[in-house]
N, C-alpha and C. Protein backbone atom coordinates (compact mmCIF):
# COMPACT_ATOMS: atom_id res chain seq x y z
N UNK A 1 97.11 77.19 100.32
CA UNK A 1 96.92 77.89 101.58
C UNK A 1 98.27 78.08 102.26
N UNK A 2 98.24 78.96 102.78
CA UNK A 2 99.94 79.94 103.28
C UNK A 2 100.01 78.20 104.61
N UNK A 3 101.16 78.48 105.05
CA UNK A 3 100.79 77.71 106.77
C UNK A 3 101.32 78.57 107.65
N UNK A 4 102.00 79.40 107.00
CA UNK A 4 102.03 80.62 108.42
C UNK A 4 101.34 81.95 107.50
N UNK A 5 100.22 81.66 108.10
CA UNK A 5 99.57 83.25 107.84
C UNK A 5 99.61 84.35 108.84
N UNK A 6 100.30 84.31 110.27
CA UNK A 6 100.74 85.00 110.91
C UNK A 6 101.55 85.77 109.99
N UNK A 7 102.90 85.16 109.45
CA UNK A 7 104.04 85.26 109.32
C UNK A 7 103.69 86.01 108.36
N UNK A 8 102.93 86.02 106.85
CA UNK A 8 102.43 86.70 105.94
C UNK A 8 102.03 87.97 105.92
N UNK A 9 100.74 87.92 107.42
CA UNK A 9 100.06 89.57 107.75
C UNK A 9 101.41 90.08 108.53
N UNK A 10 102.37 89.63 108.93
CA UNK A 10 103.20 90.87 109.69
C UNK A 10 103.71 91.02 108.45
N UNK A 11 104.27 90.59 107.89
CA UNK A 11 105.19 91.14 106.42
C UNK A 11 104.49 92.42 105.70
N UNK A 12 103.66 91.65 105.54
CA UNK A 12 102.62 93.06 104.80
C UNK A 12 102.21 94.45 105.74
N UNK A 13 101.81 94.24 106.98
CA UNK A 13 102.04 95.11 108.07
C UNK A 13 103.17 96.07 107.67
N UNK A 14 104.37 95.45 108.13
CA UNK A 14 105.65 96.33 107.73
C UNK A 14 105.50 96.60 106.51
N UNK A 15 105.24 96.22 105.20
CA UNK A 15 105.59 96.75 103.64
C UNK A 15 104.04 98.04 103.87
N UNK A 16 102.78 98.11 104.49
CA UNK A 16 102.48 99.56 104.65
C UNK A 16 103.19 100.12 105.39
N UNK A 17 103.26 99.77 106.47
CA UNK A 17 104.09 100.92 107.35
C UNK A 17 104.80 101.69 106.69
N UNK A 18 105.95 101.10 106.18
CA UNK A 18 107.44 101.47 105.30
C UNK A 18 106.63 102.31 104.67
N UNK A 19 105.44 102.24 103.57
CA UNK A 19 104.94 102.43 102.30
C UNK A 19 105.41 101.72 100.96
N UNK A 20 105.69 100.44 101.30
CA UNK A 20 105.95 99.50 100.09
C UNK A 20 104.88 99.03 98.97
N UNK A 21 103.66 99.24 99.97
CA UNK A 21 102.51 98.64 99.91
C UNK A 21 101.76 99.84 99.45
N UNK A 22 101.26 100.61 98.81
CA UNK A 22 100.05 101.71 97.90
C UNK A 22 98.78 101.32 97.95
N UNK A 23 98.49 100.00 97.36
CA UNK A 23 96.91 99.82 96.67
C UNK A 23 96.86 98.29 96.84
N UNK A 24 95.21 98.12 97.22
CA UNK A 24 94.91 96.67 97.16
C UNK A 24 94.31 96.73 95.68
N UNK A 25 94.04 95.44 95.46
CA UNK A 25 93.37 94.89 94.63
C UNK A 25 92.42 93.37 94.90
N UNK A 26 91.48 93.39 93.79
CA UNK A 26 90.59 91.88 93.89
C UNK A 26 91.40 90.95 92.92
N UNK A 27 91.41 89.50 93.51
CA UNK A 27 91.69 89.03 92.50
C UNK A 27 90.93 88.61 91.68
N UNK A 28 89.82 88.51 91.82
CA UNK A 28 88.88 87.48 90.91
C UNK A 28 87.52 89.13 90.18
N UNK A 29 88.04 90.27 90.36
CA UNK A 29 87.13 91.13 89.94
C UNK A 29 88.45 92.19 89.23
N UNK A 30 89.74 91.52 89.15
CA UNK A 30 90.47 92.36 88.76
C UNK A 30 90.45 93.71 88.82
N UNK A 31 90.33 94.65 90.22
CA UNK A 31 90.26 96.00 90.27
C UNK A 31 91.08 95.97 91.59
N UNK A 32 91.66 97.43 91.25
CA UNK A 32 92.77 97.73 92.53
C UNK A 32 92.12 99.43 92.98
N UNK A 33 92.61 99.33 94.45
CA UNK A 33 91.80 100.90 95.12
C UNK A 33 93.00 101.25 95.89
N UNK A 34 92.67 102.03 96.80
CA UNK A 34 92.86 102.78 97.93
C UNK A 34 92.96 101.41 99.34
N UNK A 35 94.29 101.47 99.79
CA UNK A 35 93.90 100.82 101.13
C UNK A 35 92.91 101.18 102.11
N UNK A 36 91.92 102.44 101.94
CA UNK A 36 91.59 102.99 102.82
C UNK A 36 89.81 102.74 102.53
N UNK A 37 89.76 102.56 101.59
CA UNK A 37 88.66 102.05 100.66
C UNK A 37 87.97 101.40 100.69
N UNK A 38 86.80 101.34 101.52
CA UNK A 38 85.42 100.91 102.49
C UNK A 38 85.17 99.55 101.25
N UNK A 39 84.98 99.76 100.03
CA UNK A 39 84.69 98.19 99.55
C UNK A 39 85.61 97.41 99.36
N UNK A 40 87.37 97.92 99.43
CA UNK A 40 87.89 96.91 99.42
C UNK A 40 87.93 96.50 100.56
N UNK A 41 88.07 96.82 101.74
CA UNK A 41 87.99 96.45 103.30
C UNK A 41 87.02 95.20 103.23
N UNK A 42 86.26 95.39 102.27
CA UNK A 42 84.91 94.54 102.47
C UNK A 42 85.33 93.34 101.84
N UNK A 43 85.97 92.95 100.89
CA UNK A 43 86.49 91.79 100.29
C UNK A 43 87.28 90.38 101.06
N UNK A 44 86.90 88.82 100.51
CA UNK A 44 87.51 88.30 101.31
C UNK A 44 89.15 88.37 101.33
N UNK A 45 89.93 88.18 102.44
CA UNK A 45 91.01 87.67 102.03
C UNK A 45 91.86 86.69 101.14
N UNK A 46 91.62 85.98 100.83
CA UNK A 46 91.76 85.42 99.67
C UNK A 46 91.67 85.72 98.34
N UNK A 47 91.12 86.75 98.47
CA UNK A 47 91.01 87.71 96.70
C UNK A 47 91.91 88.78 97.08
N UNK A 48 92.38 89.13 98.15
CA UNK A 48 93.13 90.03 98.01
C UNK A 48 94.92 90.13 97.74
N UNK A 49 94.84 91.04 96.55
CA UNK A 49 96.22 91.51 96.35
C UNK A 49 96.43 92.87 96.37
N UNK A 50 98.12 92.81 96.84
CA UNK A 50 99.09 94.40 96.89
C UNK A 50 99.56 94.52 96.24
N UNK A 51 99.82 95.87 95.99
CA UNK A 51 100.23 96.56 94.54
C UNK A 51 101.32 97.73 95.11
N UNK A 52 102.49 97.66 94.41
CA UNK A 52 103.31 99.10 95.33
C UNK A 52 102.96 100.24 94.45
N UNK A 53 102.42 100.24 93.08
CA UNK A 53 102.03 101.29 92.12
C UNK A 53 100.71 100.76 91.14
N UNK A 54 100.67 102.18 90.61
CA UNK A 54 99.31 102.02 89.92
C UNK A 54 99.70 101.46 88.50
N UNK A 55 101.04 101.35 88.20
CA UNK A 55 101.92 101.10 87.42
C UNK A 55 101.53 99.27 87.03
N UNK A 56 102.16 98.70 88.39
CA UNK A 56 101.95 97.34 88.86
C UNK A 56 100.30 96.90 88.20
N UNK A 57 99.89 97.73 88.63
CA UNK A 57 98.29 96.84 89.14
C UNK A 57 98.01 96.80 87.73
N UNK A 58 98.35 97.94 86.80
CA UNK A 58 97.64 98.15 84.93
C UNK A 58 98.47 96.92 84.64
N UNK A 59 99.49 96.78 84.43
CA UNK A 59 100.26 96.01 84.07
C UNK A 59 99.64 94.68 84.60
N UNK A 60 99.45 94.10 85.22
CA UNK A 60 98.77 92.56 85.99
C UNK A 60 97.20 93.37 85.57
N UNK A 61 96.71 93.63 84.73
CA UNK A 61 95.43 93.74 84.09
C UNK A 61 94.18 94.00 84.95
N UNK A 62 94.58 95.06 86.17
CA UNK A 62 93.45 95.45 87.00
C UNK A 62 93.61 96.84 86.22
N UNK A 63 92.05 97.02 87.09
CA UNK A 63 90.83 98.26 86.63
C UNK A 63 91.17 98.92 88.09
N UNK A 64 90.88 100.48 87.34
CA UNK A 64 90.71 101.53 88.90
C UNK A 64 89.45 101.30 89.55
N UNK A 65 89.32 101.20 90.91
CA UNK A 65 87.80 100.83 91.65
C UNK A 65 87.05 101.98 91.45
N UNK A 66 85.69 102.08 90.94
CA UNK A 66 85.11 103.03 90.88
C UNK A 66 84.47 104.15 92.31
N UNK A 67 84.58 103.14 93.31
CA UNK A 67 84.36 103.88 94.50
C UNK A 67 85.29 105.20 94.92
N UNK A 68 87.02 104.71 94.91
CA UNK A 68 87.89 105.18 95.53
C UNK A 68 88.71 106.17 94.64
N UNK A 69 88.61 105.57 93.36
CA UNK A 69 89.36 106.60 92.29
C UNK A 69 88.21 106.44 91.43
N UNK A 70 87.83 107.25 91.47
CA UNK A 70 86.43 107.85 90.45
C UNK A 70 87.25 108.47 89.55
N UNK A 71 87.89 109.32 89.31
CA UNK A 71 88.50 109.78 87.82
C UNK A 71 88.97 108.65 86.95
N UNK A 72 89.79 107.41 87.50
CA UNK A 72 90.90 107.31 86.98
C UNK A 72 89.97 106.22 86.79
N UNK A 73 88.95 105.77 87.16
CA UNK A 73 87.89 104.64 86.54
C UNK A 73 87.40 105.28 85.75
N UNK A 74 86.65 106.49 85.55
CA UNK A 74 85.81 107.09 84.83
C UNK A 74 87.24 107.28 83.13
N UNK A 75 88.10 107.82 83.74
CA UNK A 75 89.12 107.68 82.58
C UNK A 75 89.11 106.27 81.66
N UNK A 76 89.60 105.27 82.51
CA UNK A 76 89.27 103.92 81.83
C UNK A 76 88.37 103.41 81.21
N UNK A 77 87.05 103.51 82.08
CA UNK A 77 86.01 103.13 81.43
C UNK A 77 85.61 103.81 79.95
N UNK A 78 86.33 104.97 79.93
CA UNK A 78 85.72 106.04 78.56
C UNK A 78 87.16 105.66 77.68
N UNK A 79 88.12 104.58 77.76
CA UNK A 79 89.02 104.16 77.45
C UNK A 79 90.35 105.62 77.27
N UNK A 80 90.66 106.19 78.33
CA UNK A 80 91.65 107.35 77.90
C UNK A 80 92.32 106.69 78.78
N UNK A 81 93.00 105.79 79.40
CA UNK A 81 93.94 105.34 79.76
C UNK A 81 95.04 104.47 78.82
């Protein structure tokens, strides 16, 4: 557990602002979306990870969320990624 989790959410604050920050991800369902992305919003904190590319997230062995990127899941799932 962080002990400054203040200190954590401003960091990340600034890395979207900037745009350092692209895409969340789950950790324990291994899939990364859209920050903007009504089911990841829905996830606890603690499963959540940032990704600055879609690059990042394949590489650390996440899946596209099927909600938010429907192609690029539908791509995967039919294995053309």
């Amino acid at each position: 557990m962080n002990k400054y989790p203040y200190q954590q959410l401003k960091e990340i604050a600034i890395q979207r602002a900037s745009g350092d920050i692209k895409l969340a991800g789950n950790k324990k369902l291994k899939i990364y979306g859209l920050l903007s992305c009504a089911s990841g919003k829905r996830m606890k904190s603690e499963n959540r990870i940032f990704f600055q590319s879609v690059t990042e997230a394949v590489n650390l062995g996440y899946r596209p969320c099927a909600r938010c990127l429907l192609r690029d899941y539908q791509n995967w799932k039919n294995g053309l990624v």
